[in-house]
C-alpha atoms as a PDB file:
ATOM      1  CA  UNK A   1       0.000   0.000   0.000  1.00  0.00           C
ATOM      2  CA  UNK A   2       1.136   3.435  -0.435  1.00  0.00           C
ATOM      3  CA  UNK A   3       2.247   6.152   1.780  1.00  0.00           C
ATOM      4  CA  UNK A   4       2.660   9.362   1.253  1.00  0.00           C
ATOM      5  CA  UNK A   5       6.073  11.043   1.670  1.00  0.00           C
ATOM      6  CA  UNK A   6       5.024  13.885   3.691  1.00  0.00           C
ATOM      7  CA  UNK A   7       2.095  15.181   5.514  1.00  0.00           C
ATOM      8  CA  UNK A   8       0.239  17.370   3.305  1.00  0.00           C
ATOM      9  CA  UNK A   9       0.085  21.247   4.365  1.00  0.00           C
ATOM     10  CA  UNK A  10      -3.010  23.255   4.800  1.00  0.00           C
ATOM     11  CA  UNK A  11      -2.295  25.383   2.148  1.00  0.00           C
ATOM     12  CA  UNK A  12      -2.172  22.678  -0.061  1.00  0.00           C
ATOM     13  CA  UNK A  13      -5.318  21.189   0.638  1.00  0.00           C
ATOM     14  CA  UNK A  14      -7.130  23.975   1.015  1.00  0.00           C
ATOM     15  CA  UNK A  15      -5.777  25.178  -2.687  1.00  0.00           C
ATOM     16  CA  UNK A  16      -6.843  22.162  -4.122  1.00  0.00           C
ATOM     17  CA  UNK A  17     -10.600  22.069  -2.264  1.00  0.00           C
ATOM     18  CA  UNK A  18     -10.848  26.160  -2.778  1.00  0.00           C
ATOM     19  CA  UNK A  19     -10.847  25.683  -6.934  1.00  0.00           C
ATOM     20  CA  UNK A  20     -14.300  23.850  -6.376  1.00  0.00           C
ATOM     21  CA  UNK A  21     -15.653  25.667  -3.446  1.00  0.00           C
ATOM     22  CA  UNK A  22     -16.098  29.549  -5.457  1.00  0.00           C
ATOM     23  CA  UNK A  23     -18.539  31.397  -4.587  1.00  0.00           C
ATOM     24  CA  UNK A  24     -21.039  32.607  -7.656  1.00  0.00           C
ATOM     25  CA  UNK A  25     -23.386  35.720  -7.801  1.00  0.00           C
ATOM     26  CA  UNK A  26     -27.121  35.150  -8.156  1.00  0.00           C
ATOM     27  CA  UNK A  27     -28.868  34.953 -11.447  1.00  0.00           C
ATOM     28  CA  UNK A  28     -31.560  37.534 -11.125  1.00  0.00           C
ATOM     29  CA  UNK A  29     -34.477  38.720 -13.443  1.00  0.00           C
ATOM     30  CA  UNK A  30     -36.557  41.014 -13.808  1.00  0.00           C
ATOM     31  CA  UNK A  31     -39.813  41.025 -12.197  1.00  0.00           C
ATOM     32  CA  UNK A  32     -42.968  41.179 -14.526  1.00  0.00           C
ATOM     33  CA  UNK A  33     -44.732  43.786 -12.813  1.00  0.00           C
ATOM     34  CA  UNK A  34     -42.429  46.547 -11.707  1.00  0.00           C
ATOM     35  CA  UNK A  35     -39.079  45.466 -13.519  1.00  0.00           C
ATOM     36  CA  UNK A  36     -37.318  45.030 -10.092  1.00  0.00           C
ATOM     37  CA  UNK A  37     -34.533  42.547 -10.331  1.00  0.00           C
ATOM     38  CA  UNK A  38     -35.232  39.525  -7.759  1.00  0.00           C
ATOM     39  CA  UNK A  39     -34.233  36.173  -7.635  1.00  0.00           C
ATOM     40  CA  UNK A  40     -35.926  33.265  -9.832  1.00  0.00           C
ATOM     41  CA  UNK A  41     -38.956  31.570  -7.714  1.00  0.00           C
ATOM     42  CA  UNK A  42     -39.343  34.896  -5.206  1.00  0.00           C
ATOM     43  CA  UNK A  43     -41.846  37.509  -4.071  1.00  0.00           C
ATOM     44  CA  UNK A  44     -40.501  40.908  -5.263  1.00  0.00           C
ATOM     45  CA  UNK A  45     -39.647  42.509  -2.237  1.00  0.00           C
ATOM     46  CA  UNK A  46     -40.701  45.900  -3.742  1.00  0.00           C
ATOM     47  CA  UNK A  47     -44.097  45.506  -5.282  1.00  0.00           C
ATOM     48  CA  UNK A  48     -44.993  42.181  -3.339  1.00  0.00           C
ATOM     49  CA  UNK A  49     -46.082  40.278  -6.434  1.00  0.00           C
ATOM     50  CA  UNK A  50     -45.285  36.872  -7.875  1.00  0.00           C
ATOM     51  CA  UNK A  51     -46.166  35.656 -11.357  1.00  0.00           C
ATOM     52  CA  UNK A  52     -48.470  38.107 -11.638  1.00  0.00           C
ATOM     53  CA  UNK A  53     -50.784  37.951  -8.271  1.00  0.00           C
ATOM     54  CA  UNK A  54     -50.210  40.246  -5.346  1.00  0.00           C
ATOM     55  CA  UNK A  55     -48.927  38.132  -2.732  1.00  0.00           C
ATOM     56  CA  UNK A  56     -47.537  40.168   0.067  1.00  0.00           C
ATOM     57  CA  UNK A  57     -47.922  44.276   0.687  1.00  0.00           C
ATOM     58  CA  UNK A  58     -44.683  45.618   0.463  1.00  0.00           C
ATOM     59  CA  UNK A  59     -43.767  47.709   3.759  1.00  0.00           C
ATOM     60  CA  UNK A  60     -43.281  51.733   3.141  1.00  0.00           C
ATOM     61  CA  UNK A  61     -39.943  52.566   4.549  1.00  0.00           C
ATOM     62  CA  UNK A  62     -40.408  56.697   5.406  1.00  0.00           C
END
């Protein structure tokens, strides 16, 4: 059976696991009734509709 020559350093692993572990911004789109962009499968946060029903009232911030 193998064994490895050294022990293998943090920095190494961690290289190796970071090239997988990116993080990646959120595809957003527009929303059909106000052109907000939101995420896919959401309530628009600033009209409060989703595929075109009002869902939720949006909160006034004064």
């Amino acid at each position: 059976m193998a064994v490895p020559r050294a022990k293998t350093s943090k920095a190494r692993t961690r290289r190796r696991r970071g090239v997988n572990m990116h993080l990646e911004a959120p595809q957003l789109v527009a929303c059909g009734n106000c052109g907000n962009l939101v995420m896919p499968h959401h309530v628009c946060p600033k009209c409060g509709f989703y595929r075109g029903r009002q869902v939720i009232t949006p909160e006034v911030n004064g």
